[in-house]
C-alpha atoms as a PDB file:
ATOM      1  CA  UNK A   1      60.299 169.719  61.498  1.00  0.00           C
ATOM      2  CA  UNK A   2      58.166 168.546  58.488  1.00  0.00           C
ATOM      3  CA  UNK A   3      58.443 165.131  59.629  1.00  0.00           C
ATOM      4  CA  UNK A   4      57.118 166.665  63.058  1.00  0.00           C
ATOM      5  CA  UNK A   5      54.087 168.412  61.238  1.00  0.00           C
ATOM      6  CA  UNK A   6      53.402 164.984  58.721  1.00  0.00           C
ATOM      7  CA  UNK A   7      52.924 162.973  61.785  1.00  0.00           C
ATOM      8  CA  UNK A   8      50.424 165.860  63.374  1.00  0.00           C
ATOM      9  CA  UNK A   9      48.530 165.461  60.077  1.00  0.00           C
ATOM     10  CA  UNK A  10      48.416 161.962  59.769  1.00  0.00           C
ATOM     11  CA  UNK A  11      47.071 161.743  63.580  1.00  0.00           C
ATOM     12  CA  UNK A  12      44.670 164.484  63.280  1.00  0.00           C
ATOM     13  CA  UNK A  13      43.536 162.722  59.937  1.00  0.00           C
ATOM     14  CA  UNK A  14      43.309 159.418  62.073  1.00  0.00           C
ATOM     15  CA  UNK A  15      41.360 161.303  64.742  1.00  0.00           C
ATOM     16  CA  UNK A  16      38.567 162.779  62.195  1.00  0.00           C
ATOM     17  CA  UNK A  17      37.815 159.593  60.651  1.00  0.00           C
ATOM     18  CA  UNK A  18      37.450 158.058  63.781  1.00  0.00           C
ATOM     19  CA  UNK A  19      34.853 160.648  64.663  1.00  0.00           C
ATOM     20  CA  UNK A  20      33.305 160.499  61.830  1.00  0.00           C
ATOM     21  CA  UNK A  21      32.888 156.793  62.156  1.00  0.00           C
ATOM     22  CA  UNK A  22      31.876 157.381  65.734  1.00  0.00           C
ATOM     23  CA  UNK A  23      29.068 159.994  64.262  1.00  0.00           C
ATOM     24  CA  UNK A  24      27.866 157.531  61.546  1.00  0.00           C
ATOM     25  CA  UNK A  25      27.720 154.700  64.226  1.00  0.00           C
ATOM     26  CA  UNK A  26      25.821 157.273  66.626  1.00  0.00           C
ATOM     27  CA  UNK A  27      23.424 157.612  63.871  1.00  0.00           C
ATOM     28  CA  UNK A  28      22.474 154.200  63.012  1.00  0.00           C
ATOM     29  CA  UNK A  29      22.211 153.304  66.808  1.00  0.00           C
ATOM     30  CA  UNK A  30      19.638 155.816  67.124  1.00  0.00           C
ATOM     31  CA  UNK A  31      17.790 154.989  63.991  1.00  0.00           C
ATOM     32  CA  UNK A  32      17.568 151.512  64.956  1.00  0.00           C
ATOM     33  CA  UNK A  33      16.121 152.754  68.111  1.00  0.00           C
ATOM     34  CA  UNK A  34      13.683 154.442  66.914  1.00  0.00           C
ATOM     35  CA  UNK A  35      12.501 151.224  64.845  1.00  0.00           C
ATOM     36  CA  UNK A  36      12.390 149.605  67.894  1.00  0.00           C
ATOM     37  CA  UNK A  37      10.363 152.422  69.545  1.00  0.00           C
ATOM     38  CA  UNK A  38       8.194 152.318  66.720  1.00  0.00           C
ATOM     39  CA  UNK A  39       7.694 148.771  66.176  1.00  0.00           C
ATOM     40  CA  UNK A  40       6.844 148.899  69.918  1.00  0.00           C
ATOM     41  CA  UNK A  41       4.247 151.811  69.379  1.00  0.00           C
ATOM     42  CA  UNK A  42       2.575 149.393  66.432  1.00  0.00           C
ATOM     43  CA  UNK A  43       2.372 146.433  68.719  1.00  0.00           C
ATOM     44  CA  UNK A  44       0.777 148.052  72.122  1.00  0.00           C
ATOM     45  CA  UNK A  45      -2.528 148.961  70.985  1.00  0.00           C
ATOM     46  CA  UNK A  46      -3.415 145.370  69.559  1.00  0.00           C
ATOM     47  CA  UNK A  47      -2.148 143.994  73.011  1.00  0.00           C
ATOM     48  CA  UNK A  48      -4.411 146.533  74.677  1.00  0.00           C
ATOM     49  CA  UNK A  49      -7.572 145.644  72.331  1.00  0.00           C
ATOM     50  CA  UNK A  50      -7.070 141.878  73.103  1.00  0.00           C
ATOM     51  CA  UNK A  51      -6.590 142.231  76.815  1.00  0.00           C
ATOM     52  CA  UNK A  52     -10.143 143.337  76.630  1.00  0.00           C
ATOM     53  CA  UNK A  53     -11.138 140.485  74.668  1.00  0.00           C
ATOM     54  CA  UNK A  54      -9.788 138.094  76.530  1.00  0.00           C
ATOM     55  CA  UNK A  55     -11.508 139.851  79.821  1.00  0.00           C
ATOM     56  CA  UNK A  56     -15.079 138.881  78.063  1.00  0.00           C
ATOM     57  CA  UNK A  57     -14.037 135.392  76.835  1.00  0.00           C
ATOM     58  CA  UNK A  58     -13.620 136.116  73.052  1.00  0.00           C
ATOM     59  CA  UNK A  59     -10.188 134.469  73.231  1.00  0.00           C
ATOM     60  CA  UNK A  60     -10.711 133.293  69.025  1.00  0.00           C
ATOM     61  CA  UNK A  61      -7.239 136.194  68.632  1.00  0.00           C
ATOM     62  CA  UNK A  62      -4.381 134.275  68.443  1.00  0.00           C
ATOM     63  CA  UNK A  63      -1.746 137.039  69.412  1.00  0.00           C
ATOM     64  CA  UNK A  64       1.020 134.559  71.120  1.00  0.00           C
ATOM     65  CA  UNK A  65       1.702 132.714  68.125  1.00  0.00           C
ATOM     66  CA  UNK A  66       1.779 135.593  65.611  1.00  0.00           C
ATOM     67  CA  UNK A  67       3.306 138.421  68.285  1.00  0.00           C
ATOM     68  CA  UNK A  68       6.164 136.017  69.798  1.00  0.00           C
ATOM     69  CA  UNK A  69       8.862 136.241  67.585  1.00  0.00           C
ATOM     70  CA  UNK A  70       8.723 139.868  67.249  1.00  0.00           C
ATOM     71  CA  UNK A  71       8.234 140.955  70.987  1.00  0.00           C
ATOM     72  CA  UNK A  72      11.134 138.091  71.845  1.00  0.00           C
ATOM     73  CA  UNK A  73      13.288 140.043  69.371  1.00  0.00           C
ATOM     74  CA  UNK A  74      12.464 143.374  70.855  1.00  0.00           C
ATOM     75  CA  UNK A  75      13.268 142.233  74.173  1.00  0.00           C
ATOM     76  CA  UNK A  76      16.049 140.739  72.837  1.00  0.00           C
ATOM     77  CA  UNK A  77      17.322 144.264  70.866  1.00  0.00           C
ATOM     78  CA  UNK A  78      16.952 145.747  74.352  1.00  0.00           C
ATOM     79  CA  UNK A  79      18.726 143.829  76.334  1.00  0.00           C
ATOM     80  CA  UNK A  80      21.687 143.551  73.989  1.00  0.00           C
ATOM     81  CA  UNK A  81      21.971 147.288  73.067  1.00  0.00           C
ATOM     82  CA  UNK A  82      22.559 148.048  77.464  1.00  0.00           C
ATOM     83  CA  UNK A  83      24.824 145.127  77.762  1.00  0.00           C
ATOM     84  CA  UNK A  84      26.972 146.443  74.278  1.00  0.00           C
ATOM     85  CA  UNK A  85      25.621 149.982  72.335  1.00  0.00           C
ATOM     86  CA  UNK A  86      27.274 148.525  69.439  1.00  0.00           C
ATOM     87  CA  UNK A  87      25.782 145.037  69.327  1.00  0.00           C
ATOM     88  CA  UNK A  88      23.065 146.898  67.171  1.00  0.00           C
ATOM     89  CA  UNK A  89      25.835 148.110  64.060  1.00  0.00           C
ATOM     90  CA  UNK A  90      26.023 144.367  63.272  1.00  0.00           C
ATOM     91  CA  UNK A  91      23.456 143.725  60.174  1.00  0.00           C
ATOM     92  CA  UNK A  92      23.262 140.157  61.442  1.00  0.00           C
ATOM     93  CA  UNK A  93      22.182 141.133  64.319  1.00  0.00           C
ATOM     94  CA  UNK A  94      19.409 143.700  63.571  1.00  0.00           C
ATOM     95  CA  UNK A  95      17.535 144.118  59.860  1.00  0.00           C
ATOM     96  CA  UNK A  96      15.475 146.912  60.188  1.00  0.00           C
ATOM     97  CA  UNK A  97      13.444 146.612  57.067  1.00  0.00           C
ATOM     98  CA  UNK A  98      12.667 142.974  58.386  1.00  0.00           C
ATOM     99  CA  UNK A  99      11.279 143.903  61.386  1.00  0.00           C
ATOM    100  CA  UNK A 100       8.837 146.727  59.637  1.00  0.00           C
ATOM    101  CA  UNK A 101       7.987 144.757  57.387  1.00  0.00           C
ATOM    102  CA  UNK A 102       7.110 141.995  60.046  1.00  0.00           C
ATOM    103  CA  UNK A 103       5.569 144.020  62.393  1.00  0.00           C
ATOM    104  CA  UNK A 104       3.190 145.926  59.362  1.00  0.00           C
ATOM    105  CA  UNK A 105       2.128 142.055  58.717  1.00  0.00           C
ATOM    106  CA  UNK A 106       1.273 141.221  62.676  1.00  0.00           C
ATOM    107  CA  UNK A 107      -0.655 144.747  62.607  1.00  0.00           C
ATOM    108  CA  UNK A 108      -2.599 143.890  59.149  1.00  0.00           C
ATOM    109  CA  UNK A 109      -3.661 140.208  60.602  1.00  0.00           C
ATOM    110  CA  UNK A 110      -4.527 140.877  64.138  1.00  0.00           C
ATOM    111  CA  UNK A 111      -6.981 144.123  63.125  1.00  0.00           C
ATOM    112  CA  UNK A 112      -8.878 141.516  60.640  1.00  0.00           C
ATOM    113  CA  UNK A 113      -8.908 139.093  63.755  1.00  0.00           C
ATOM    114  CA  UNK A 114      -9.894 141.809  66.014  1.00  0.00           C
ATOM    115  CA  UNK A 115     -12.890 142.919  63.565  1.00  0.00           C
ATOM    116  CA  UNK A 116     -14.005 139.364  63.135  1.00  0.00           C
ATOM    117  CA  UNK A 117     -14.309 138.669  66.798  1.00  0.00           C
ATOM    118  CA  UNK A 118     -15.709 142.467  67.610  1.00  0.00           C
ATOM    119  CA  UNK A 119     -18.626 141.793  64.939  1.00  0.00           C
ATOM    120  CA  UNK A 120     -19.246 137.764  66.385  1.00  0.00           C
ATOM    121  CA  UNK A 121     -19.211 138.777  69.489  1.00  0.00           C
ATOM    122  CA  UNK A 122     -21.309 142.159  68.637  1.00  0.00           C
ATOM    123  CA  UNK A 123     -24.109 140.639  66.528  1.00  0.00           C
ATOM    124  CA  UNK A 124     -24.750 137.598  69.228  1.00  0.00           C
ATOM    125  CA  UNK A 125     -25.120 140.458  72.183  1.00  0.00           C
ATOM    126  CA  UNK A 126     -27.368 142.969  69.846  1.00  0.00           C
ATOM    127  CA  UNK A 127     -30.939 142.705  68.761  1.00  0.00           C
ATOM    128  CA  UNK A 128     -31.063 141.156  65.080  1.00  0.00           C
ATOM    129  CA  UNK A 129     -32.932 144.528  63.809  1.00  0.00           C
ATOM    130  CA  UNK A 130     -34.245 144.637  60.383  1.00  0.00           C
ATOM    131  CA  UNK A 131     -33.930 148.083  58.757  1.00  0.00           C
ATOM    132  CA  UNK A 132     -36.736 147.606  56.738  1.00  0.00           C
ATOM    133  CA  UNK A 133     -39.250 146.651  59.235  1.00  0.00           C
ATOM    134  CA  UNK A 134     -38.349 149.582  61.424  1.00  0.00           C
ATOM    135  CA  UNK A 135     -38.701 151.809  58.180  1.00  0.00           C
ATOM    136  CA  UNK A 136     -41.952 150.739  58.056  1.00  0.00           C
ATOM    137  CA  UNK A 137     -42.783 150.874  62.206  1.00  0.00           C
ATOM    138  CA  UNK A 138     -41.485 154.489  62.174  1.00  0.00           C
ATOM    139  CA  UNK A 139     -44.620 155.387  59.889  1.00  0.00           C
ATOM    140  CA  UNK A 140     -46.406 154.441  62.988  1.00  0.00           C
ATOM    141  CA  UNK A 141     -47.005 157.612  65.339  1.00  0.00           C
ATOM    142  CA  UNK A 142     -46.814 155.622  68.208  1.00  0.00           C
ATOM    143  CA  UNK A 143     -43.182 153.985  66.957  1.00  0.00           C
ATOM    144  CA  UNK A 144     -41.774 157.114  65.836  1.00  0.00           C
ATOM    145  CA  UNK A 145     -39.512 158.427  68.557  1.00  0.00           C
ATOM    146  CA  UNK A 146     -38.066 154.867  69.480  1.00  0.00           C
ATOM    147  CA  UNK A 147     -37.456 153.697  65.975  1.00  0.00           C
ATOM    148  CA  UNK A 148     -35.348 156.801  65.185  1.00  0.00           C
ATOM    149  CA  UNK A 149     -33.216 156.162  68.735  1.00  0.00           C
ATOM    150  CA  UNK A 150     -33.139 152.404  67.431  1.00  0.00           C
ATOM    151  CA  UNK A 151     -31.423 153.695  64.330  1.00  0.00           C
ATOM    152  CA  UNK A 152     -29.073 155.830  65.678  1.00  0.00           C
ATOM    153  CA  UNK A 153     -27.641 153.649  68.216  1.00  0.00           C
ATOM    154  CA  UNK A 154     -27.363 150.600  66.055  1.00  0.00           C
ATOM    155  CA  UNK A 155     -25.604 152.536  63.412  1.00  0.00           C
ATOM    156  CA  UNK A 156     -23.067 153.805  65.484  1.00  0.00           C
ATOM    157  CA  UNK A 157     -22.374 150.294  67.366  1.00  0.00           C
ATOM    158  CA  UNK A 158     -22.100 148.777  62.994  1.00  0.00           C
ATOM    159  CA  UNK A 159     -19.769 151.870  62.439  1.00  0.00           C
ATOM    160  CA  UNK A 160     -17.249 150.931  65.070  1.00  0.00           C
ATOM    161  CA  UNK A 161     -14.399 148.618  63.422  1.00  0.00           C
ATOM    162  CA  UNK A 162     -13.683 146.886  66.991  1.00  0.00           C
ATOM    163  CA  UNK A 163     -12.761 148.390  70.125  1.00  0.00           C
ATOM    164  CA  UNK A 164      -9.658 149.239  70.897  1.00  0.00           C
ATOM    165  CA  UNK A 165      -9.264 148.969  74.776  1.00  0.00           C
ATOM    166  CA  UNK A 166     -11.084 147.805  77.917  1.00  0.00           C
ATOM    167  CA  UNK A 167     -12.575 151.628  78.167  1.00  0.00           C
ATOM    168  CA  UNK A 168     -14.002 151.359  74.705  1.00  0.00           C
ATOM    169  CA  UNK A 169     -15.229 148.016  75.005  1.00  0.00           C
ATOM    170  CA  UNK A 170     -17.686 149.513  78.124  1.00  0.00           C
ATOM    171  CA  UNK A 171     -18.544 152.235  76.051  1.00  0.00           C
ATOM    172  CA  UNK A 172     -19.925 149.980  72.889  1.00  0.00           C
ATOM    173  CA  UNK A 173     -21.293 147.655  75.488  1.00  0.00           C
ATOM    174  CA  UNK A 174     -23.408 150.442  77.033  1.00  0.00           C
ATOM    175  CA  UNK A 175     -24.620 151.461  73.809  1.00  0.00           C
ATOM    176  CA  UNK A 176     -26.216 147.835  72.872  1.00  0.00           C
ATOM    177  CA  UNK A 177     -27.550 147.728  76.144  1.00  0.00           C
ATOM    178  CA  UNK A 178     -29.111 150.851  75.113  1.00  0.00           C
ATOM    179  CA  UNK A 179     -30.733 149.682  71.827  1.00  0.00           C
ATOM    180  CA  UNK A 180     -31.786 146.383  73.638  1.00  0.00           C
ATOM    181  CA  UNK A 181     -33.647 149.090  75.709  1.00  0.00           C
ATOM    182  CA  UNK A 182     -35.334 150.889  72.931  1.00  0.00           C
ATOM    183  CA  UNK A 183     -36.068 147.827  71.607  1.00  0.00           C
ATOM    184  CA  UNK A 184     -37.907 146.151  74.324  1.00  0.00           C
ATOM    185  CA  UNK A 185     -39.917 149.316  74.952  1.00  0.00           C
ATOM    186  CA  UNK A 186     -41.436 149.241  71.267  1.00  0.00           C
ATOM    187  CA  UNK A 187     -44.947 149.414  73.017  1.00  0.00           C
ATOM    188  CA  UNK A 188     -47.654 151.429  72.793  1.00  0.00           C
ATOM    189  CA  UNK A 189     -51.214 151.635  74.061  1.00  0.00           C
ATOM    190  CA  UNK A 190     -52.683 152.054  70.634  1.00  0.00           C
ATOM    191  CA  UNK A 191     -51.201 148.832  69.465  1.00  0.00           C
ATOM    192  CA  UNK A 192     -52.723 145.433  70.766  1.00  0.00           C
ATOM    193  CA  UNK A 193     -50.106 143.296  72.011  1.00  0.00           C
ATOM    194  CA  UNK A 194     -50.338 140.797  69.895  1.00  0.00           C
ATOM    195  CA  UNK A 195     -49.567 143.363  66.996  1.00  0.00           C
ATOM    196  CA  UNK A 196     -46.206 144.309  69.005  1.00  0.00           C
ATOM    197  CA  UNK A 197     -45.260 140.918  69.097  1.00  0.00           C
ATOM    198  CA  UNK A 198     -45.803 140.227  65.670  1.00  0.00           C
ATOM    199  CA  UNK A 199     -43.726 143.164  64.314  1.00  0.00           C
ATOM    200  CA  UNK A 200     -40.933 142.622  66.880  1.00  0.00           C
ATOM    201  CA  UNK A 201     -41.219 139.110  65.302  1.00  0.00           C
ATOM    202  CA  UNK A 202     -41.161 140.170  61.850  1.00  0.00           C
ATOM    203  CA  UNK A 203     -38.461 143.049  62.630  1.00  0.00           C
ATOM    204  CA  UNK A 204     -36.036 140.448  63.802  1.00  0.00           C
ATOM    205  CA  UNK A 205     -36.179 136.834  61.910  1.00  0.00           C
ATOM    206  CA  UNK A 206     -39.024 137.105  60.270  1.00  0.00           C
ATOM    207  CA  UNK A 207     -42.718 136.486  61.893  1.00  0.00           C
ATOM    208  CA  UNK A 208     -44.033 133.043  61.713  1.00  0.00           C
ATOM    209  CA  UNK A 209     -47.099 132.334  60.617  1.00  0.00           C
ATOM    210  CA  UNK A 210     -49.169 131.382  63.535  1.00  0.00           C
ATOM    211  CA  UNK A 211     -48.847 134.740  64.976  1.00  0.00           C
ATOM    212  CA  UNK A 212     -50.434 136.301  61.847  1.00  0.00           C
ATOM    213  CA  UNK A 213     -53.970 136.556  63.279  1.00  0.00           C
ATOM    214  CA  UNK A 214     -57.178 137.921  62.163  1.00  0.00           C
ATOM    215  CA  UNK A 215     -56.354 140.761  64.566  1.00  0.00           C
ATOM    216  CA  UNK A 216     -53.125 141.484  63.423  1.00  0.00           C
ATOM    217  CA  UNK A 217     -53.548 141.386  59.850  1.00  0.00           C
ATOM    218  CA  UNK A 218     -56.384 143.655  60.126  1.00  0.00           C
ATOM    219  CA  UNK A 219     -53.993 146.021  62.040  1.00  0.00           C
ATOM    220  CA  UNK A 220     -51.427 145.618  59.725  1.00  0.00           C
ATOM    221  CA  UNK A 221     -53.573 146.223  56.277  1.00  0.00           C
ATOM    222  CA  UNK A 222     -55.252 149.330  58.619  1.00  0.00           C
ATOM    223  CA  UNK A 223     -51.618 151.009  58.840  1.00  0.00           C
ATOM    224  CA  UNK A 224     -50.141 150.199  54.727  1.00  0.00           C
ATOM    225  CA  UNK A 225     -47.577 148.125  55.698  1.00  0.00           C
ATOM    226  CA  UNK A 226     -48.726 144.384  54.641  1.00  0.00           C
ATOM    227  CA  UNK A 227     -46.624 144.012  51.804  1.00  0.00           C
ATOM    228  CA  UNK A 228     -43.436 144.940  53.344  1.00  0.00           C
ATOM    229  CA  UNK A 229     -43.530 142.224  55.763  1.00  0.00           C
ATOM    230  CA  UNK A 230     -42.220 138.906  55.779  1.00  0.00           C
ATOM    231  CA  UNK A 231     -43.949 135.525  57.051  1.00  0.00           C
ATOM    232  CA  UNK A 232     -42.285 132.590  58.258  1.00  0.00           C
ATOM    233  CA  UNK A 233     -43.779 128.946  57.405  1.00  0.00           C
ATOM    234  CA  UNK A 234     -41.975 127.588  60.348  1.00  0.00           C
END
């Protein structure tokens, strides 16, 4: 009878550690998972951002190279894990801490690359503004209204850190069509055309100096704004 009751023990002994393993297995499995799910969560957006790049030609993002390794492991990590649940216990087979630590790297890079391009790509499609110059314009009656909508929209387009899908990407490209709008329709009739063309000049790269006629510089010295403006020699 004790012998009987020893062996019970020993088996029911047997049978919690084995469920206890089975519970502590359970749990690593699912936290392993859920790096996975979260390394995927990292990755998507930045593959969503530069499928909109690459739709407008800005291919300067390397995300093959840098991406590769990682999404060929995650595919990897899922394959193995329906094949055998327990494939992902072995340490050799998945490190955790690696692949956070790899994936926090891709994330870091390909934002700076996505910024870089975004600006590029930004500055050669907007009007080269001059804050300055438009300062000075807004005193202007006439140039009032438009500056202000100038400032507005080009601030918000040099807020935004690059956009981060095809949808957004309209959006900002809207908006600089916008400001090339406003831009173009700094007219007035009480400004002679060859004043508009001076301070659109002189608003942008800097006015050269053949278009700073008798005209203009008496319109200029008129309104207070000669010394704020810039001449080009060439």
């Amino acid at each position: 009878m004790l012998l009987e009751k020893s062996q019970e023990l020993i088996e029911l002994s047997q049978k919690k550690q084995a469920l206890r393993k089975n519970l502590d297995n359970l749990q690593i499995i699912k936290t392993r998972q859920k790096q996975i799910t979260e390394a995927i969560a990292t990755i998507q957006p930045l593959v969503e951002a530069l499928k909109a790049f690459r739709q407008r030609g800005i291919n300067n993002v390397d995300l093959v190279q840098k991406a590769e390794p990682i999404l060929n492991f995650i595919l990897n990590a899922e394959d193995n894990l329906q094949k055998n649940s327990e494939w992902i216990l072995d340490n050799k087979n998945f490190k955790g801490n690696i692949l956070k630590s790899q994936v926090e790297n891709l994330k870091t890079t390909l934002e700076q690359q996505l910024s870089e391009a975004w600006k590029s790509y930004r500055d050669q499609q907007m009007p080269s503004t001059n804050n300055e110059i438009l300062n000075l314009l807004a005193k202007v009656e006439a140039f009032k209204q438009t500056v202000r909508q100038i400032q507005i929209i080009d601030g918000e387009i040099k807020n935004v850190i690059y956009p981060k899908n095809n949808a957004e990407f309209a959006v900002w490209e809207r908006k600089i069509e916008q400001l090339k709008y406003y831009w173009n329709s700094l007219s007035s009739d009480e400004v002679p055309e060859a004043v508009l063309h001076f301070l659109r000049a002189a608003a942008n790269q800097g006015a050269p100096l053949n278009l700073l006629t008798p005209e203009v510089q008496d319109w200029i010295n008129q309104h207070g704004i000669s010394d704020s403006l810039k001449i080009r020699l060439i």
